[in-house]
Protein backbone atom coordinates (compact mmCIF):
# COMPACT_ATOMS: atom_id res chain seq x y z
CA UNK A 1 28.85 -47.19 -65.47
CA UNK A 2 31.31 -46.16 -68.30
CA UNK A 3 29.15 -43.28 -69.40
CA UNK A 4 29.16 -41.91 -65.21
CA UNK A 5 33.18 -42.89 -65.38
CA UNK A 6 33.38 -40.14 -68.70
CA UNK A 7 31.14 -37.58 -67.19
CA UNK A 8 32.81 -37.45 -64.32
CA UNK A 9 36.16 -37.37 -65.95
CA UNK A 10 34.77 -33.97 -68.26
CA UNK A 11 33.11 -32.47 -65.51
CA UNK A 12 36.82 -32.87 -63.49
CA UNK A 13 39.09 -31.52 -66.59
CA UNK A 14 36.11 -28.75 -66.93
CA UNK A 15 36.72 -27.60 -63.48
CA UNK A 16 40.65 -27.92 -63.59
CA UNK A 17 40.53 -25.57 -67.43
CA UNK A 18 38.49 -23.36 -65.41
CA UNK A 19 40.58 -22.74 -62.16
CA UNK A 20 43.47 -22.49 -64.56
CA UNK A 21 42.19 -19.85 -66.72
CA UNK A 22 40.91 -18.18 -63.71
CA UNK A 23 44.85 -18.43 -62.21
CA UNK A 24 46.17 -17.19 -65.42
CA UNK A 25 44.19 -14.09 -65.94
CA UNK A 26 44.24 -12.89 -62.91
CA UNK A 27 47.60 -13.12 -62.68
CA UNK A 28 48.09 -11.24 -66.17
CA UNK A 29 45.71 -8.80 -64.63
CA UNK A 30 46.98 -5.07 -65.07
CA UNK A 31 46.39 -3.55 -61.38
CA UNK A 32 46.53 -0.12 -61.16
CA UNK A 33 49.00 1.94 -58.87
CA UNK A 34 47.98 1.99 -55.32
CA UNK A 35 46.09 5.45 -54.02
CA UNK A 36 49.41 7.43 -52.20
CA UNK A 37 49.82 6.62 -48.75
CA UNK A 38 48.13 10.02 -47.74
CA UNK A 39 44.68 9.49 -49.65
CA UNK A 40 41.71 10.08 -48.34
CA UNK A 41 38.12 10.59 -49.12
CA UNK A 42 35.18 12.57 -48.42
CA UNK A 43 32.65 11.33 -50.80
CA UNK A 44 31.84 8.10 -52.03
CA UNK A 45 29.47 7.22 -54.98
CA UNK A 46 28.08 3.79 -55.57
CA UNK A 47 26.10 3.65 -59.09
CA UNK A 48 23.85 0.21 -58.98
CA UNK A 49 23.06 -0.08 -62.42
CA UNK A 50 26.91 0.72 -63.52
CA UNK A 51 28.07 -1.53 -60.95
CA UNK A 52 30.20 1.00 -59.58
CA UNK A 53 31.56 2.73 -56.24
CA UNK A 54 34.24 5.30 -56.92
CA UNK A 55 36.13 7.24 -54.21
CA UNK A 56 35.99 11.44 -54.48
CA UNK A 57 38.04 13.99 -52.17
CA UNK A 58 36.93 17.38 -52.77
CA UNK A 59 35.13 16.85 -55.88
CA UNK A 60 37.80 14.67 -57.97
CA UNK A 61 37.53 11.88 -58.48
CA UNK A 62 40.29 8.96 -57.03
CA UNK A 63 39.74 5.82 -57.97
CA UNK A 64 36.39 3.61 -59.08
CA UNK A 65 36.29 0.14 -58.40
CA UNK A 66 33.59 -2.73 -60.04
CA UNK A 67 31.16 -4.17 -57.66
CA UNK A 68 28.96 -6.66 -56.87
CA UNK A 69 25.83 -5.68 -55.21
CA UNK A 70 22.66 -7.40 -53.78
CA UNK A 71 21.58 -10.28 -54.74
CA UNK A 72 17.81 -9.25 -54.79
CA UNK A 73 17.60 -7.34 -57.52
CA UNK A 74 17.26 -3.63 -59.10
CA UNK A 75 15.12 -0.74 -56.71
CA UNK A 76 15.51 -0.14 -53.24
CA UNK A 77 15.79 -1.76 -50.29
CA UNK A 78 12.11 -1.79 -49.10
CA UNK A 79 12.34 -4.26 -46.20
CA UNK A 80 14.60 -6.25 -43.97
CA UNK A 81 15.55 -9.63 -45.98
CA UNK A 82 14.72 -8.81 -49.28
CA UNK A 83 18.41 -8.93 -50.64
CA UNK A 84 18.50 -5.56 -51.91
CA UNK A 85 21.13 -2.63 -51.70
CA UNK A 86 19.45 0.69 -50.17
CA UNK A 87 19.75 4.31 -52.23
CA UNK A 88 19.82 6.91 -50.59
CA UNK A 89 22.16 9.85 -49.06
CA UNK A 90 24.34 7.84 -45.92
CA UNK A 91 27.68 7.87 -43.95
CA UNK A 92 30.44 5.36 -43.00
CA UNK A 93 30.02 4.93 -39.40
CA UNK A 94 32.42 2.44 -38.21
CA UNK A 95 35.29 0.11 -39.86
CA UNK A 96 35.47 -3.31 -39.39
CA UNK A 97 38.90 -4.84 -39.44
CA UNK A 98 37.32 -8.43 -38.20
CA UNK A 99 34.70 -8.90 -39.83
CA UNK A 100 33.59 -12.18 -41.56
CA UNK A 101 34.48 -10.53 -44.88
CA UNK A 102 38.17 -9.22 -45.68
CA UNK A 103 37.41 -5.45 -43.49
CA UNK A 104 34.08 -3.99 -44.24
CA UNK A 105 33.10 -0.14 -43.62
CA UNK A 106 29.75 0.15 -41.59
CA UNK A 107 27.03 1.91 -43.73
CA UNK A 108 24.83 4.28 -41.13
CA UNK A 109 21.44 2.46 -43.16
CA UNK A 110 18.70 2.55 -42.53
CA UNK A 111 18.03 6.62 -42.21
CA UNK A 112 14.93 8.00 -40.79
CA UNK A 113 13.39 8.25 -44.05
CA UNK A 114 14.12 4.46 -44.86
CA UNK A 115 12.55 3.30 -41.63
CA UNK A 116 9.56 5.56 -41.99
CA UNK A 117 8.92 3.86 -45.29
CA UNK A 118 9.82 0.65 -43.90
CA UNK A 119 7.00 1.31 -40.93
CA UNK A 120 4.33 2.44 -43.43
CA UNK A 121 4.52 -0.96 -45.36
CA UNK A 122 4.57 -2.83 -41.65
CA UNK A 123 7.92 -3.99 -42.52
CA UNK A 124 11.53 -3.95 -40.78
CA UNK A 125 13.59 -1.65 -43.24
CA UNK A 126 16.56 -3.87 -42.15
CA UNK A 127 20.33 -3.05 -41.11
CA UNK A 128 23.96 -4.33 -41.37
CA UNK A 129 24.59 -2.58 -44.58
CA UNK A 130 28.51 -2.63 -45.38
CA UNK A 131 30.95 -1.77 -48.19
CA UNK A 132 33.35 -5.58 -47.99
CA UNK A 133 35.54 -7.76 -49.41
CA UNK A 134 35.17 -11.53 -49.97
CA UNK A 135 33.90 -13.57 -47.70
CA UNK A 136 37.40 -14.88 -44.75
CA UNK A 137 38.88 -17.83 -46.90
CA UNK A 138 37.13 -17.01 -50.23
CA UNK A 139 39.59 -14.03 -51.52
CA UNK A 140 41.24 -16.49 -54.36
CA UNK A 141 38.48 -15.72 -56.26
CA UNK A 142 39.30 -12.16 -56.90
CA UNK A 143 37.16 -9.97 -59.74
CA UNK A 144 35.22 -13.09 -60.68
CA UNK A 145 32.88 -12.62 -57.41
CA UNK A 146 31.64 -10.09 -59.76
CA UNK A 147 30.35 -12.09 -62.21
CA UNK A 148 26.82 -12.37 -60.08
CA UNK A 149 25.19 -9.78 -57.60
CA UNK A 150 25.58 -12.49 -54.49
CA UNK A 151 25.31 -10.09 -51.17
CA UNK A 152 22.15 -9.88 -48.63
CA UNK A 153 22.29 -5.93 -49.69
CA UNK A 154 26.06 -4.85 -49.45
CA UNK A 155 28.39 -3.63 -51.60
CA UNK A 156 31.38 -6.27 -52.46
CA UNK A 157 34.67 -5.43 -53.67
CA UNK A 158 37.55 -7.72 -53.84
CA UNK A 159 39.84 -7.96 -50.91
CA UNK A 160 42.77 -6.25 -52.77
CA UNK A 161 40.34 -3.77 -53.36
CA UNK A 162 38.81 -3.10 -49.77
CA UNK A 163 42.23 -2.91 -48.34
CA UNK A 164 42.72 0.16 -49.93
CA UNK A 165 39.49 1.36 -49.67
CA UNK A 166 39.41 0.57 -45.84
CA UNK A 167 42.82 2.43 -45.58
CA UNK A 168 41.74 6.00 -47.49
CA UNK A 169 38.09 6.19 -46.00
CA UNK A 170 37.39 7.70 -42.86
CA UNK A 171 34.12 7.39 -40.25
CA UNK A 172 32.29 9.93 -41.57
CA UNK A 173 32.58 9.92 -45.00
CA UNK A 174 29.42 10.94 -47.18
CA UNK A 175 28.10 7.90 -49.41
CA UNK A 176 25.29 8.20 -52.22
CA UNK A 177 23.90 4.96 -53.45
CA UNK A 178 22.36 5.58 -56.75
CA UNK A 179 19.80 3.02 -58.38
């Protein structure tokens, strides 16, 4: 009983060290200045094996933010429920300001081409692809959502992030996702 009592008791000051260094850093965190209020983008470029989406208007580059991706691995998306982010040429086709994440923007996946290949396999190619924050009640854990690719397939940013991502990105907008 004693030795359940103690691990109990380190597994409970383990958590509480954790949540504090977790509150600390991110609150020593250096956060760069906010995009102006008249930003806005035409291009966006998500790099899967950098872990990276970053924002372009007119060929210069605006802002890149880290990213978590899906959880199912490196390649292509090759069928509905495998966990993987798509690549390939697509557009932001609607904005979600409700969504069960903090806002998400509406990836126009799957393209002819993906469904084609989808078809050939006798698969589903899949759908619901979005560029989103944290999951609604989950933002306190910021950058560390990071740590782990832990989407069905999307791109995840942090909610700080998304807001302003959400704010300069039009429907429209040309997005490349790169393996």
């Amino acid at each position: 009983m004693r030795r359940r009592t103690a691990g109990l008791i380190v597994f409970f000051v383990t958590a509480v060290v954790a949540i504090l260094g977790m509150a600390i850093t991110s609150a020593f965190r250096i956060r760069p200045q906010p995009l102006p209020e008249d930003a806005h983008t035409d291009y966006i470029l998500i790099e899967k094996k950098r872990h990276r989406l970053t924002l372009y208007f007119q060929h210069r580059k605006l802002r890149s933010y880290k990213i978590a991706l899906g959880r199912g691995g490196g390649g292509p998306k090759l069928k509905a429920g495998d966990a993987k982010t798509p690549e390939g040429l697509y557009k932001i086709d609607a904005h979600n300001a409700h969504s069960k994440f903090h806002r998400a923007l509406h990836i126009d996946y799957p393209s002819a081409k993906d469904a084609a290949m989808a078809r050939r396999r006798g698969n589903r190619p899949g759908d619901g692809i979005e560029i989103h924050g944290l999951r609604n009640g989950f933002g306190w854990i910021g950058f560390y959502h990071r740590l782990i690719d832990w989407t069905n397939g999307c791109i995840a940013t942090t909610d700080e992030e998304i807001e302003e991502i959400f704010r300069v990105v039009p429907i429209g907008t040309a997005v490349e996702i790169r393996g």
